[in-house]
C-alpha atoms as a PDB file:
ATOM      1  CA  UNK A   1       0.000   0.000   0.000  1.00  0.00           C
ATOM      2  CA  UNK A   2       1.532   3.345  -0.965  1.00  0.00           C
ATOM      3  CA  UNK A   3       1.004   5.710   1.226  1.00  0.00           C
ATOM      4  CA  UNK A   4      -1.492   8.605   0.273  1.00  0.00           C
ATOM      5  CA  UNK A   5      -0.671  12.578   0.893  1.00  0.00           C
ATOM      6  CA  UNK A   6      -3.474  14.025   2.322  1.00  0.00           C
ATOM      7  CA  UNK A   7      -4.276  17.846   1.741  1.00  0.00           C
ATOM      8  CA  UNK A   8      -3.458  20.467   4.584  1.00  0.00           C
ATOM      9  CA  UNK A   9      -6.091  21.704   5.905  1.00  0.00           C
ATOM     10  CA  UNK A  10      -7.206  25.706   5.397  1.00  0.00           C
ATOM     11  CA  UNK A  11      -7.143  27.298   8.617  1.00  0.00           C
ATOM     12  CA  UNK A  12      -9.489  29.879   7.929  1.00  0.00           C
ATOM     13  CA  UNK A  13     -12.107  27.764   6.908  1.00  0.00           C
ATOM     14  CA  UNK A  14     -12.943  26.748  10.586  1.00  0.00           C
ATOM     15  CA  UNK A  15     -12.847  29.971  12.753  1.00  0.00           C
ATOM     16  CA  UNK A  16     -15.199  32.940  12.742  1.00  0.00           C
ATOM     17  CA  UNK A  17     -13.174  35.821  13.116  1.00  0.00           C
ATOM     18  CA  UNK A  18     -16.520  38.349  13.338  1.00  0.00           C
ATOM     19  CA  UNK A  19     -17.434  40.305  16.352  1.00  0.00           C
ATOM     20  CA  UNK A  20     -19.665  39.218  19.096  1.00  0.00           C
ATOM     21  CA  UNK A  21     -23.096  40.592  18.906  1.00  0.00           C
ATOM     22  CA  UNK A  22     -23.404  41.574  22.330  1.00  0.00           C
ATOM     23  CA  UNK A  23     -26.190  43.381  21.390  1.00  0.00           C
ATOM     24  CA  UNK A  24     -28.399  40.156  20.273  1.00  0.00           C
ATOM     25  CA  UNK A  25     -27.503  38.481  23.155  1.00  0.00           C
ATOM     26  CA  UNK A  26     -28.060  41.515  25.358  1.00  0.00           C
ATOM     27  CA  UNK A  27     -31.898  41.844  23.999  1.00  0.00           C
ATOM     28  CA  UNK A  28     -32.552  37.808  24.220  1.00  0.00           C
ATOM     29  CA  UNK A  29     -31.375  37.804  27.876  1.00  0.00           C
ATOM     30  CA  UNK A  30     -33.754  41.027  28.557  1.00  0.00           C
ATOM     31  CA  UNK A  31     -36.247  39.329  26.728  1.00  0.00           C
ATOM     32  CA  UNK A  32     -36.019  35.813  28.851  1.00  0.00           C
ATOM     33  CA  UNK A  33     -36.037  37.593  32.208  1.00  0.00           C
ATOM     34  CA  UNK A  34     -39.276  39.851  31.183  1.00  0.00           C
ATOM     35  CA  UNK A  35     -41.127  36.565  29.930  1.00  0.00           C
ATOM     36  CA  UNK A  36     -40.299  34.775  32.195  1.00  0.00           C
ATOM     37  CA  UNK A  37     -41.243  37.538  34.915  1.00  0.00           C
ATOM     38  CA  UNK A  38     -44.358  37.434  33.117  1.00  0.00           C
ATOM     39  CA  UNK A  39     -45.387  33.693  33.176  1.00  0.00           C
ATOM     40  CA  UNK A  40     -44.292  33.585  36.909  1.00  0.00           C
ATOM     41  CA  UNK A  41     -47.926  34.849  38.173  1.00  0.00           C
ATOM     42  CA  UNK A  42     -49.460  32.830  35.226  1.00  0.00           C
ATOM     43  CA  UNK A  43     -47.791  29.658  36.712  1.00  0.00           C
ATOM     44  CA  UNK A  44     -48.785  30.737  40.351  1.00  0.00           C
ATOM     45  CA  UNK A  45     -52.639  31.114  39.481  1.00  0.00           C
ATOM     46  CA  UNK A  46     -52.186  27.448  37.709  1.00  0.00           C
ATOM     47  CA  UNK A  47     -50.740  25.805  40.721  1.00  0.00           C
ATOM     48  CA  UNK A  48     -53.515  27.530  42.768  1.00  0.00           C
ATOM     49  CA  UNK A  49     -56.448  26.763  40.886  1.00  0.00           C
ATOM     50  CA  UNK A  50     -54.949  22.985  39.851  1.00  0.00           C
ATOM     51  CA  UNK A  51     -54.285  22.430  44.003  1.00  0.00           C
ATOM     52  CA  UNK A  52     -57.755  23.958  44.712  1.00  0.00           C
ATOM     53  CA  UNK A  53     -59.608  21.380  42.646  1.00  0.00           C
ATOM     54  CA  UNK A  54     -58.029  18.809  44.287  1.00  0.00           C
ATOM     55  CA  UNK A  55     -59.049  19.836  47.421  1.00  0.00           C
ATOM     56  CA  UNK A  56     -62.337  20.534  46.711  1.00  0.00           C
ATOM     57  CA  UNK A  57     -62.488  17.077  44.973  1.00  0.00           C
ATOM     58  CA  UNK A  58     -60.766  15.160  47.860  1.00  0.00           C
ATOM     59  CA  UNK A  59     -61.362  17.186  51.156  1.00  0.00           C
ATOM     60  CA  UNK A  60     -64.367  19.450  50.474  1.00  0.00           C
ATOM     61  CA  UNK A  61     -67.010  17.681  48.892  1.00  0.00           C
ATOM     62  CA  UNK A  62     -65.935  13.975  49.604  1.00  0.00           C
ATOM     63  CA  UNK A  63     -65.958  12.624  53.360  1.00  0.00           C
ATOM     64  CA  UNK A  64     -63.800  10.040  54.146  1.00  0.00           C
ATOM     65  CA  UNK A  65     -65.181   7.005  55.829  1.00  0.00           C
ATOM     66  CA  UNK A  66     -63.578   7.635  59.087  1.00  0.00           C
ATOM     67  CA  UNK A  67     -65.025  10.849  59.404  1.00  0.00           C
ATOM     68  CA  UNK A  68     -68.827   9.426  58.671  1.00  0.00           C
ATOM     69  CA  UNK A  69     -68.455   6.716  61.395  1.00  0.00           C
ATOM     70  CA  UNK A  70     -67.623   9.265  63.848  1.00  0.00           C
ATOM     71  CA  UNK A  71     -70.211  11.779  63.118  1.00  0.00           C
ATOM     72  CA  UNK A  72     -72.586   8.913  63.241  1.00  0.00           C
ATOM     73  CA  UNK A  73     -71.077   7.855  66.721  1.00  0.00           C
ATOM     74  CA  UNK A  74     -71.510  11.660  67.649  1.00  0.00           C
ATOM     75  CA  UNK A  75     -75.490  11.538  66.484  1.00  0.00           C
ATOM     76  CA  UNK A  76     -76.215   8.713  68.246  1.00  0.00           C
ATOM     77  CA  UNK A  77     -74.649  10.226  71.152  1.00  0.00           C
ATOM     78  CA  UNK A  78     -76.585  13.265  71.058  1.00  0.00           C
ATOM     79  CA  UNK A  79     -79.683  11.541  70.259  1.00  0.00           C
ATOM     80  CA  UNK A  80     -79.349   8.974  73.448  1.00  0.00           C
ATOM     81  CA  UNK A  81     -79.098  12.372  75.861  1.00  0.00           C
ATOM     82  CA  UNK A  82     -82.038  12.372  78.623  1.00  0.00           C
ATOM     83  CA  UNK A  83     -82.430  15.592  76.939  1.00  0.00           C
ATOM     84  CA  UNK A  84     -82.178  16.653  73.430  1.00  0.00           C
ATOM     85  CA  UNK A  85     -80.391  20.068  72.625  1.00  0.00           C
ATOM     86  CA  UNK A  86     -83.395  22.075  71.361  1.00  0.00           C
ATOM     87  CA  UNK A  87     -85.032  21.309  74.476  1.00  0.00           C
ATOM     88  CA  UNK A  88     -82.148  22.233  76.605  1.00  0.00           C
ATOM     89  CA  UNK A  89     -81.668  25.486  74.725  1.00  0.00           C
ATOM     90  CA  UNK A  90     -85.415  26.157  74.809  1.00  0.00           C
ATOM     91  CA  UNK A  91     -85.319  25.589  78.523  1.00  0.00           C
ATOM     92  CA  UNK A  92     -82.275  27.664  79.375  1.00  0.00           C
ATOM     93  CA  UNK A  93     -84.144  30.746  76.920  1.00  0.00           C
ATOM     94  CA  UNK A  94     -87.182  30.045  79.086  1.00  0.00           C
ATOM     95  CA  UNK A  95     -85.449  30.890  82.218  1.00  0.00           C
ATOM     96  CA  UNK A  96     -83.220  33.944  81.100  1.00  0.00           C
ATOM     97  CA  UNK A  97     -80.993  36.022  82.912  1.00  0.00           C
ATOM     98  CA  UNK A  98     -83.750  36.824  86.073  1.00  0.00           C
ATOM     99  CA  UNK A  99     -82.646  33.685  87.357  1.00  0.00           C
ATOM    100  CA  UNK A 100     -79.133  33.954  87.574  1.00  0.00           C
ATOM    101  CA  UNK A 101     -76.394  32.322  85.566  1.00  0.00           C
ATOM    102  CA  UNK A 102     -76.921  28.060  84.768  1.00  0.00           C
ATOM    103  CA  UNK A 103     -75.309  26.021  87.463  1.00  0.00           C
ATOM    104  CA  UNK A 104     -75.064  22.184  87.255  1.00  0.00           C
ATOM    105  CA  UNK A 105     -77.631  20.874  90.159  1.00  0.00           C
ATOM    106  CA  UNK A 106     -75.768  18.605  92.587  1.00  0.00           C
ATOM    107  CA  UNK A 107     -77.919  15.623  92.782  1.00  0.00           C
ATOM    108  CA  UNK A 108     -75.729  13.110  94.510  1.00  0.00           C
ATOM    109  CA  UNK A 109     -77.084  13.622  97.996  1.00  0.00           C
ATOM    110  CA  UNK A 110     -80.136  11.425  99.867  1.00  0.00           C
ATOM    111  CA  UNK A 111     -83.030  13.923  98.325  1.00  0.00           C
ATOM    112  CA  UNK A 112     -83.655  10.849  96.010  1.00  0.00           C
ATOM    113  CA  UNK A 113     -83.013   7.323  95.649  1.00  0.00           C
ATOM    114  CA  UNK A 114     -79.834   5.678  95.089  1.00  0.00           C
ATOM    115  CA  UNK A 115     -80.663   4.528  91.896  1.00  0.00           C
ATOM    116  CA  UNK A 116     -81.615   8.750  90.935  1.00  0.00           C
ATOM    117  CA  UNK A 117     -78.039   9.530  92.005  1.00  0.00           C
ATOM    118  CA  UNK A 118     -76.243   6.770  90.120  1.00  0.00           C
ATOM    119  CA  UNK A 119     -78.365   7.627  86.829  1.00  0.00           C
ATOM    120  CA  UNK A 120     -76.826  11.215  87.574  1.00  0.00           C
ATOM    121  CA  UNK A 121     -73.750  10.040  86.793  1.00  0.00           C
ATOM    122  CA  UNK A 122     -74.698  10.740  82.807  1.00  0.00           C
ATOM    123  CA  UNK A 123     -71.189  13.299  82.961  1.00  0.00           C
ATOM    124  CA  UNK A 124     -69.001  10.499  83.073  1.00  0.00           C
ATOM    125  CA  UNK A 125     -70.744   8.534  80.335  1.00  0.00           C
ATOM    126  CA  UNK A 126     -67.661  10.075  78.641  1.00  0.00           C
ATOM    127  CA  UNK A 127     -65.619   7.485  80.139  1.00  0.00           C
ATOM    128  CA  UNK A 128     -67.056   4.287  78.175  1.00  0.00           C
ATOM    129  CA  UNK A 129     -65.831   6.224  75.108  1.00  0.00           C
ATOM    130  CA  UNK A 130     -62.503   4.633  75.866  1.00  0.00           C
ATOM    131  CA  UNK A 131     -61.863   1.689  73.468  1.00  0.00           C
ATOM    132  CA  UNK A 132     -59.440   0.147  76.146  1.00  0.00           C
ATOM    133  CA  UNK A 133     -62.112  -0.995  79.059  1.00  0.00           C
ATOM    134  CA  UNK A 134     -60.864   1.900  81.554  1.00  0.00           C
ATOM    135  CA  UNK A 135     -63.759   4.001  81.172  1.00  0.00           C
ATOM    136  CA  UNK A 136     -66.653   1.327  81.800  1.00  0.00           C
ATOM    137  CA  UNK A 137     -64.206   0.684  85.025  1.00  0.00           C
ATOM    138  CA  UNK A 138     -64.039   3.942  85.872  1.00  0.00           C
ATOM    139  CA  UNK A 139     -67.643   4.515  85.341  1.00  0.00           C
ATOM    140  CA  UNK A 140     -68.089   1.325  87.701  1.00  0.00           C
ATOM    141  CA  UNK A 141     -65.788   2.382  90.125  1.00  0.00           C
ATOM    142  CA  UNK A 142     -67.320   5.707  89.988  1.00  0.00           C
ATOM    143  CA  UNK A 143     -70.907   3.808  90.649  1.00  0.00           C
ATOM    144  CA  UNK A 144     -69.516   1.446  93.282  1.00  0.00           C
ATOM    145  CA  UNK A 145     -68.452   4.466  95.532  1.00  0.00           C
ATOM    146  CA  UNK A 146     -71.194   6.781  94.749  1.00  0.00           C
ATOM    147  CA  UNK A 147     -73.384   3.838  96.301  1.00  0.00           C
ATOM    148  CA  UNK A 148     -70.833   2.794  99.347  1.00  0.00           C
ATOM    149  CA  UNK A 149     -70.832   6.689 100.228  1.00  0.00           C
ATOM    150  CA  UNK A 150     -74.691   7.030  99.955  1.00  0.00           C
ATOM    151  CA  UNK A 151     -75.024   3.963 101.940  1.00  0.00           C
ATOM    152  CA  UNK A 152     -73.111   5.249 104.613  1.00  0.00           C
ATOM    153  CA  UNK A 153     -75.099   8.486 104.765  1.00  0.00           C
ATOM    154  CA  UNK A 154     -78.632   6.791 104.831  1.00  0.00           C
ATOM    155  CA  UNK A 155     -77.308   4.619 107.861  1.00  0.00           C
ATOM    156  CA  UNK A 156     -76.281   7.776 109.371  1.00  0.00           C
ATOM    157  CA  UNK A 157     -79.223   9.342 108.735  1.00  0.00           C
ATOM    158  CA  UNK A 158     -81.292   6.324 109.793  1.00  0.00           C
ATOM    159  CA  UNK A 159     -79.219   5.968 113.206  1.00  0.00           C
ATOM    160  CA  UNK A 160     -79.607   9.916 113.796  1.00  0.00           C
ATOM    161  CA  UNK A 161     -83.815   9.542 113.293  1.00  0.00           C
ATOM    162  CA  UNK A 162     -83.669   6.060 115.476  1.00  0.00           C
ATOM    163  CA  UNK A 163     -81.563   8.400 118.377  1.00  0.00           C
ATOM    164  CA  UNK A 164     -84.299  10.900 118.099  1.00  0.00           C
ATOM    165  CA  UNK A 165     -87.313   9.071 118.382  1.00  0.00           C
ATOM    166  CA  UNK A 166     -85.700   6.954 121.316  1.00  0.00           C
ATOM    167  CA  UNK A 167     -84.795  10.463 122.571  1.00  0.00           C
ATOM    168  CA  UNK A 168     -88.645  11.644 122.012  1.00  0.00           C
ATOM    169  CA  UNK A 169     -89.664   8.338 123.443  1.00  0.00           C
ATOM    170  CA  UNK A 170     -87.902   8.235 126.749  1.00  0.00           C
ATOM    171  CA  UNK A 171     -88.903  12.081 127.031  1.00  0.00           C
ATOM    172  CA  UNK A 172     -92.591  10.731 126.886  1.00  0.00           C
END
């Protein structure tokens, strides 16, 4: 194989010797950084409007199933109350402000039975919300010494009227 002579190559074929156009380049980066100053609110009121139909569609309008079960639990709550709300509200209007302000009566004394002062108990019925057991304990506990301590008074109260009449007896 003979070897072949290759051509040299023309320097000036491959370099631009012309000026920059600083000018062009200039006016195309002025021209980026107003567009794109421009499309920054249009891409803010997209985002916005896109992430406020998906709440709308996922949170607004649609209730999850949790949610349902425990407005449900809430209803039923409400509607087992020895006293609805509307009556309650119609019942504190009734009495207005010539009464005084509303105070919880205490009803956990010997003016009724037992039983009346047990069935009081309806603040704690909080306590069998707990999923664990503690709150039908506590609300047993709460039962147990309600009775004990009632028991105790009537006793008292029975021994103080038996002294009395004994009293009023030997008197006579």
């Amino acid at each position: 194989m003979a070897k072949e002579k290759h051509a040299e190559p023309d320097l000036e074929l491959g370099f631009d010797d012309s000026p920059p156009q600083s000018n062009i380049i200039l006016i195309t980066g002025v021209l980026s950084a107003i567009t794109l100053v421009m499309l920054v609110p249009l891409f803010d009121s997209y985002f916005q409007a896109v992430t406020e139909a998906e709440l709308e569609e996922k949170v607004y309008t649609a209730g999850t199933e949790q949610y349902q079960e425990l407005r449900a639990e809430h209803e039923r709550q409400l509607s087992e109350a020895p006293i609805t709300i509307d009556a309650a509200k119609r019942e504190v209007l009734g009495r207005g402000r010539a009464n005084g302000p509303v105070r919880p009566l205490r009803n956990d004394g010997l003016d009724g039975s037992v039983d009346d002062a047990v069935a009081a108990l309806g603040a704690v019925e909080g306590w069998n919300g707990h999923t664990d057991g503690r709150g039908v304990a506590r609300r047993e506990a709460a039962e147990a010494a309600l009775r004990e301590r009632l028991g105790r008074e009537q006793a008292e109260l029975e021994a103080q009227q038996a002294a009395e009449a004994a009293a009023a007896e030997a008197d006579n």
